[in-house]
Protein backbone atom coordinates (compact mmCIF):
# COMPACT_ATOMS: atom_id res chain seq x y z
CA UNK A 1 124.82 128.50 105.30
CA UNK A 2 124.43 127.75 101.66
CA UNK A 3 122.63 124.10 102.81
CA UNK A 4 120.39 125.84 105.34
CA UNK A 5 119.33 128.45 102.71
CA UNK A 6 118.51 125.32 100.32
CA UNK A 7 116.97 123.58 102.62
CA UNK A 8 114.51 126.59 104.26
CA UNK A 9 113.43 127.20 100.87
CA UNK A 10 112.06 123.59 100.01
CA UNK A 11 108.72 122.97 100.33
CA UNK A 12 107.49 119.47 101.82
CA UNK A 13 104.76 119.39 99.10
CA UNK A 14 107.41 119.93 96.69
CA UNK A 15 109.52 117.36 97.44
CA UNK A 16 106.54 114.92 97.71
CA UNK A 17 105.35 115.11 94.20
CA UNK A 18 109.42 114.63 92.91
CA UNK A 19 109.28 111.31 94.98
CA UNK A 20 106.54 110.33 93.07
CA UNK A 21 108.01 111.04 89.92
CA UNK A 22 111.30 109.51 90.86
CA UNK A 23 109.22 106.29 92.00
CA UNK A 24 107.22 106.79 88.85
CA UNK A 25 110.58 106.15 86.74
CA UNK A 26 111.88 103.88 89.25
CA UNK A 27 115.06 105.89 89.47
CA UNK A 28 116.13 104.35 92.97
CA UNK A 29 119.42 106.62 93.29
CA UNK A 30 117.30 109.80 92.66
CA UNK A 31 114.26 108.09 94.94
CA UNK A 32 116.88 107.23 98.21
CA UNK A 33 118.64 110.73 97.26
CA UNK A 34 115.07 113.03 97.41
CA UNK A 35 113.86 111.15 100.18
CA UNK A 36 116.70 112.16 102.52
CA UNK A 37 116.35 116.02 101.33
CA UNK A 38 112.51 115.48 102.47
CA UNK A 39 113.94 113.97 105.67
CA UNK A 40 116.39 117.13 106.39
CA UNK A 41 114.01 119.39 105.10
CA UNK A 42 111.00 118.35 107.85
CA UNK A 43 113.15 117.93 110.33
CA UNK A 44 114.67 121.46 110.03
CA UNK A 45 111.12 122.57 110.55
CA UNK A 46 110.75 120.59 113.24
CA UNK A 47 113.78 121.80 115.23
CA UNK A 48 112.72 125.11 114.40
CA UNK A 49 108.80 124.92 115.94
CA UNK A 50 110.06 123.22 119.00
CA UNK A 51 113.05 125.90 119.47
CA UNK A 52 110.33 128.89 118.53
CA UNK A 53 112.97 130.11 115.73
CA UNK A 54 110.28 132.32 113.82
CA UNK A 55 109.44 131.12 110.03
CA UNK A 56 107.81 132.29 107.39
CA UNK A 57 104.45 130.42 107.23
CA UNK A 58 104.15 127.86 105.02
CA UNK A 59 100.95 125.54 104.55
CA UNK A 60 101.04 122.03 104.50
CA UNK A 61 98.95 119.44 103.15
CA UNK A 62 99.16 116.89 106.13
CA UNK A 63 100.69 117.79 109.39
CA UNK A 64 104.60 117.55 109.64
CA UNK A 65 104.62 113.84 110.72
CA UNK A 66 103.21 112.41 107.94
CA UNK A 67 106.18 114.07 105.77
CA UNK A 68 109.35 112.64 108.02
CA UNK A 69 107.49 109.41 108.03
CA UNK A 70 106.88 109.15 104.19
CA UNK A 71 110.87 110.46 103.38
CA UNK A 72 111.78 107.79 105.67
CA UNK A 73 109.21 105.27 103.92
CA UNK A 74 109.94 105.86 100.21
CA UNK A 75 113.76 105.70 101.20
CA UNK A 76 113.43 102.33 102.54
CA UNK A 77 111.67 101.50 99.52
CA UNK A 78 114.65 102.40 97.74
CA UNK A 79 116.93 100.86 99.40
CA UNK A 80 114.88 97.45 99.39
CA UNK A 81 114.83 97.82 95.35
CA UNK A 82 118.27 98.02 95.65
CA UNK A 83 118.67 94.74 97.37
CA UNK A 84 119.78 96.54 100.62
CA UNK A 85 117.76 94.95 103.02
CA UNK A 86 119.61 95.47 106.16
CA UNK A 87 119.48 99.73 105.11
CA UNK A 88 116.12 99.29 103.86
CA UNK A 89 115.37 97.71 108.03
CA UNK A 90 116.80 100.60 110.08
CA UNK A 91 114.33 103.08 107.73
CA UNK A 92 111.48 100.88 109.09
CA UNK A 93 112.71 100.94 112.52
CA UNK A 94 112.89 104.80 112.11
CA UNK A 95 109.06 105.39 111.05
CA UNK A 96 107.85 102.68 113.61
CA UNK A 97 107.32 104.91 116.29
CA UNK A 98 106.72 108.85 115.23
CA UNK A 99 104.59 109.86 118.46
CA UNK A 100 107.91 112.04 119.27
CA UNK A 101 107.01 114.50 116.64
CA UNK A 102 104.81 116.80 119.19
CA UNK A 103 102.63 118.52 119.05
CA UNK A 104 100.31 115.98 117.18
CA UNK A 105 96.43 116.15 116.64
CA UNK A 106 93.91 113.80 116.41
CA UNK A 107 95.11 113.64 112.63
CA UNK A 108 98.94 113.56 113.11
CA UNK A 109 97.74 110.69 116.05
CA UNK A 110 96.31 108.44 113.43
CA UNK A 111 99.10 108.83 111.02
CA UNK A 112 101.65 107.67 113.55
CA UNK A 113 99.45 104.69 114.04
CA UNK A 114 99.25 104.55 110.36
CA UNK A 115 103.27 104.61 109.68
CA UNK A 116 103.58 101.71 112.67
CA UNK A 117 100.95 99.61 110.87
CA UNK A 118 102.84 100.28 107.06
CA UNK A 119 106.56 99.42 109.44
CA UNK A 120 105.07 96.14 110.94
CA UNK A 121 104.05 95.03 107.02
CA UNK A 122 107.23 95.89 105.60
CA UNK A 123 109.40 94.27 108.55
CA UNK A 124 107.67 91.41 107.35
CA UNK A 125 108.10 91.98 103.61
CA UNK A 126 112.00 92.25 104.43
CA UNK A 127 112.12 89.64 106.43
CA UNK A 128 110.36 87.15 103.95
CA UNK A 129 112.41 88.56 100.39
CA UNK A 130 115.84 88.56 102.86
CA UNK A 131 114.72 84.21 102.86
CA UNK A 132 114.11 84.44 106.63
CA UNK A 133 111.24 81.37 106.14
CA UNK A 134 110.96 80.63 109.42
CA UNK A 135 108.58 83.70 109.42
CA UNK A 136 106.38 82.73 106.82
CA UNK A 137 103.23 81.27 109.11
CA UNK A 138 103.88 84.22 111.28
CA UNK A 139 103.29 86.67 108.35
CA UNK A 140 100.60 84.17 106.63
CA UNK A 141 98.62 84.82 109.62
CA UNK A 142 98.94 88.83 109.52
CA UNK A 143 97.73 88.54 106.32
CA UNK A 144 94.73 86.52 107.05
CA UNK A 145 93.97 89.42 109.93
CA UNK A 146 94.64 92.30 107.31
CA UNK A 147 92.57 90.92 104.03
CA UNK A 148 93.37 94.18 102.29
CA UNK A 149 97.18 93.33 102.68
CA UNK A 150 96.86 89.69 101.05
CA UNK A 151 97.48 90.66 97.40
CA UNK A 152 100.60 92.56 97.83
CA UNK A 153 101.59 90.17 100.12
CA UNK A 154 101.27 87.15 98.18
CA UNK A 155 103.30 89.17 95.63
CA UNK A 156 106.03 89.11 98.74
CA UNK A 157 105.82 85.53 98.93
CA UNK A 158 105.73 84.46 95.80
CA UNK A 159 109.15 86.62 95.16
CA UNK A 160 111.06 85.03 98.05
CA UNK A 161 109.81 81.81 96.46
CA UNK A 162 111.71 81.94 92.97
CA UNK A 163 114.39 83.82 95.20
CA UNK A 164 115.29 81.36 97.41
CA UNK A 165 113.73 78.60 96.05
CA UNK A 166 110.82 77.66 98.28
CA UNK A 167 107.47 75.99 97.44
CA UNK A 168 103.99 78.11 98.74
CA UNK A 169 101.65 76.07 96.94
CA UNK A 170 100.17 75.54 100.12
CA UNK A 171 99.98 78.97 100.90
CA UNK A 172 98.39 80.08 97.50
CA UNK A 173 95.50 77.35 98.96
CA UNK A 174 94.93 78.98 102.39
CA UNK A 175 93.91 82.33 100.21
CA UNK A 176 92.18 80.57 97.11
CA UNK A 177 89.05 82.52 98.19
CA UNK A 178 91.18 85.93 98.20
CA UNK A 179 92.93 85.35 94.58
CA UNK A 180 89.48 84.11 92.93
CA UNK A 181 88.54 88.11 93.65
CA UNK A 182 91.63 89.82 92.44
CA UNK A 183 90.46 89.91 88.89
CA UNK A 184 87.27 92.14 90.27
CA UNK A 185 89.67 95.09 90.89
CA UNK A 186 89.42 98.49 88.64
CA UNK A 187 91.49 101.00 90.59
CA UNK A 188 94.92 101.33 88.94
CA UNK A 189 96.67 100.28 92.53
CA UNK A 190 95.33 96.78 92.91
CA UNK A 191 95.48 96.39 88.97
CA UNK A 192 99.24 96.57 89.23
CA UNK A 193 99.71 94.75 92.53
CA UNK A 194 97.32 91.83 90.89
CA UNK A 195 99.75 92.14 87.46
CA UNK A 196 102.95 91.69 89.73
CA UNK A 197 100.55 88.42 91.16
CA UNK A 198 100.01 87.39 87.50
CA UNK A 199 103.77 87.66 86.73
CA UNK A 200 105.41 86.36 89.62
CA UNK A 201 103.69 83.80 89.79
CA UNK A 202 104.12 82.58 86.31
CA UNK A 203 107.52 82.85 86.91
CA UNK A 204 106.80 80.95 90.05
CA UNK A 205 105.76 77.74 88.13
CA UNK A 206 108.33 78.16 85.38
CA UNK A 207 110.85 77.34 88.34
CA UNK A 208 108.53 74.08 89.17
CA UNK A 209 108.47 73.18 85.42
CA UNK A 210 104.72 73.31 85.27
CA UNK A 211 104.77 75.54 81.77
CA UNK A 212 101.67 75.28 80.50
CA UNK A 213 100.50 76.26 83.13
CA UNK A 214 102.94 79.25 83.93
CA UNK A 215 101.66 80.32 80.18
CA UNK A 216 98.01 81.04 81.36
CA UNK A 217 99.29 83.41 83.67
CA UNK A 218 102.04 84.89 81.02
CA UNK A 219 98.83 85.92 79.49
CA UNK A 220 97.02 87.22 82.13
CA UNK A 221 100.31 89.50 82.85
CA UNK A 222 99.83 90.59 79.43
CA UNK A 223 96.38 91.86 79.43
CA UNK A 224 96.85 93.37 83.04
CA UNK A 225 100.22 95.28 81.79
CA UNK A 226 98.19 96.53 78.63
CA UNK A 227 95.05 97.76 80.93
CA UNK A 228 97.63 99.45 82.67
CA UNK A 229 99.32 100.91 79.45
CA UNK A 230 102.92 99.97 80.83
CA UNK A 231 104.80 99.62 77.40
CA UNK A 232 107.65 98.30 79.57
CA UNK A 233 106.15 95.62 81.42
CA UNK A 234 103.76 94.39 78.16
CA UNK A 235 107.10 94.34 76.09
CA UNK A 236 108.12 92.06 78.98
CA UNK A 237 105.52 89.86 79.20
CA UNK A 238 105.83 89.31 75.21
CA UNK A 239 109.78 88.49 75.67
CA UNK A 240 108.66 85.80 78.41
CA UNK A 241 106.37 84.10 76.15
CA UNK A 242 108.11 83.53 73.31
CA UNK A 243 110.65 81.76 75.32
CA UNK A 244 107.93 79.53 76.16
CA UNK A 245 105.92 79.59 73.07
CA UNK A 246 106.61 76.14 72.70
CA UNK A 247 105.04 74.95 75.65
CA UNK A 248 101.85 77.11 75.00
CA UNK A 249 98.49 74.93 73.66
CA UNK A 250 96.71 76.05 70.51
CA UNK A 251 94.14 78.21 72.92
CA UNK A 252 96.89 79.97 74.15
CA UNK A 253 98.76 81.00 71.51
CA UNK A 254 95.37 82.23 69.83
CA UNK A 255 94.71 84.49 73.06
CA UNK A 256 98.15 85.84 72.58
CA UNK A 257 98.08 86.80 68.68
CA UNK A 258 95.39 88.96 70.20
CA UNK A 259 98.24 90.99 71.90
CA UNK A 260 100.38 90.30 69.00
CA UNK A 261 97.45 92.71 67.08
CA UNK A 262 97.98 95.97 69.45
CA UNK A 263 101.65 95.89 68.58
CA UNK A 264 100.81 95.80 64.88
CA UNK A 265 98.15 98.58 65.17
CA UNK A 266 100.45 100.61 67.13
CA UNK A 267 98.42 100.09 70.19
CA UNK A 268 101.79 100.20 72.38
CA UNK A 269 104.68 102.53 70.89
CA UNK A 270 108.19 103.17 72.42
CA UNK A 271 107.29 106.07 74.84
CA UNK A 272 107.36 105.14 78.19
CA UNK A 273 104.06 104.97 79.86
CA UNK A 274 104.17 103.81 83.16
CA UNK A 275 102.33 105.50 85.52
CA UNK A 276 102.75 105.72 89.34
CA UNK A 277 100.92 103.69 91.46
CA UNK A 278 100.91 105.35 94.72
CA UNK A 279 100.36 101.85 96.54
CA UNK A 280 104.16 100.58 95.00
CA UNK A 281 104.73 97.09 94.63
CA UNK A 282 105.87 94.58 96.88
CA UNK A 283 106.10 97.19 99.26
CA UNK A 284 103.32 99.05 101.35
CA UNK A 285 103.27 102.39 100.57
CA UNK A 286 101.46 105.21 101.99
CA UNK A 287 98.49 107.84 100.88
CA UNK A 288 96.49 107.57 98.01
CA UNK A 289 97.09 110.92 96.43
């Protein structure tokens, strides 16, 4: 009784905006923990419409689909950032197909469709950071049908590379076009997804040796993680390039004394400042809210 009460007096809403904040921190425990109350929580509601148990009325944002579908979401997402890939797959599986939740209107329609597009691009995501390679042209192609997809999906890619040790140079080629634009992005969404880029892929070419080169892009990471005002990540970034300082050129280190400035200045303190992006990374993520 005590768990029903809790439960009936949660509020979908709620329990959205603490997911956020738990992302926001990326507390994973407390992420795969709230996203399972959300879960119980909508589907209590749910049980309770389609049994006609009368409840007091409470409004809702989105219609009741969307919620079940984005517990089950962000708990895959934590279970993925815990490295638990085969979990992280039967969440996917769950929110592939939500057209059970009747009654749905033209709105609840599209966000089934919606959560079966997100499943489809994170099946692939698992797939490719579990080192299943043999599905890289398969997802390469998705990505070339679904342009908005092909930054966060590069960052997918370029992960499983330094994972498991596999060379995409050819891939980074087939979307030269795509990265050449990345650096034209001002919403705080892409801005993150294209400093994961940045970063990942100068880890990328660490792993080939090519550290000059890697540097550039150390840089880059840099000035994206400071646009972004993510003391954590810029900190980082710095730690990264003095362990290859030594490989930097003249240019290079000049560029970075420029960062070296906004610690001196007190441009980046101690407080943690990273803010949610409600796109995620590596991971597609619902809603922009």
């Amino acid at each position: 009784m005590r768990d029903f009460t809790l439960y009936e007096s949660l509020h979908p809403d709620v329990i959205v905006k603490m997911l956020k904040m738990a992302f926001s921190f990326e507390n994973w425990d407390k992420l795969s923990e709230i996203s399972n109350v959300l879960c119980i929580c909508v589907h209590r509601i749910y049980e309770e419409q389609q049994e006609g148990v009368p409840r007091k009325y409470v409004y809702l944002e989105r219609p009741l689909v969307y919620y079940y579908g984005f517990g089950l979401l962000m708990r895959g997402l934590a279970l993925l950032k815990q490295g638990k890939y085969e979990q992280s797959g039967e969440c996917v599986s769950k929110y592939t197909d939500l057209s059970w939740m009747t009654p749905l209107d033209e709105e609840g329609y599209q966000i089934v469709e919606d959560f079966r597009f997100y499943a489809k691009a994170n099946r692939y995501a698992l797939d490719i950071l579990s080192g299943r390679d043999e599905r890289m042209d398969e997802y390469v192609q998705f990505l070339r049908e679904n342009p908005e997809e092909v930054l966060p999906g590069l960052n997918n890619i370029l992960q499983s590379a330094f994972l498991h040790n596999l060379d995409v140079d050819h891939i980074l080629h087939v979307f030269a076009e795509e990265i050449g634009r990345f650096g034209d992005y001002e919403d705080s969404v892409n801005v993150a997804y294209y400093y994961t880029y940045s970063y990942f892929l100068a880890v990328y070419l660490i792993k080939k040796g090519k550290y000059r080169e890697s540097v550039d892009y150390i840089i880059q990471s840099l000035s994206l993680s400071h646009k972004l005002h993510n003391d954590r990540e810029f900190k980082q970034c710095i730690a990264l390039f003095e362990t290859y300082r030594d490989f930097a050129s003249d240019v290079q280190i000049d560029e970075y004394k420029v960062f070296q400035k906004f610690i001196l200045e007190g441009a980046v303190n101690n407080e943690k400042m990273v803010e949610f992006m409600d796109a995620g990374v590596n991971y597609h993520l619902c809603g922009n809210d």
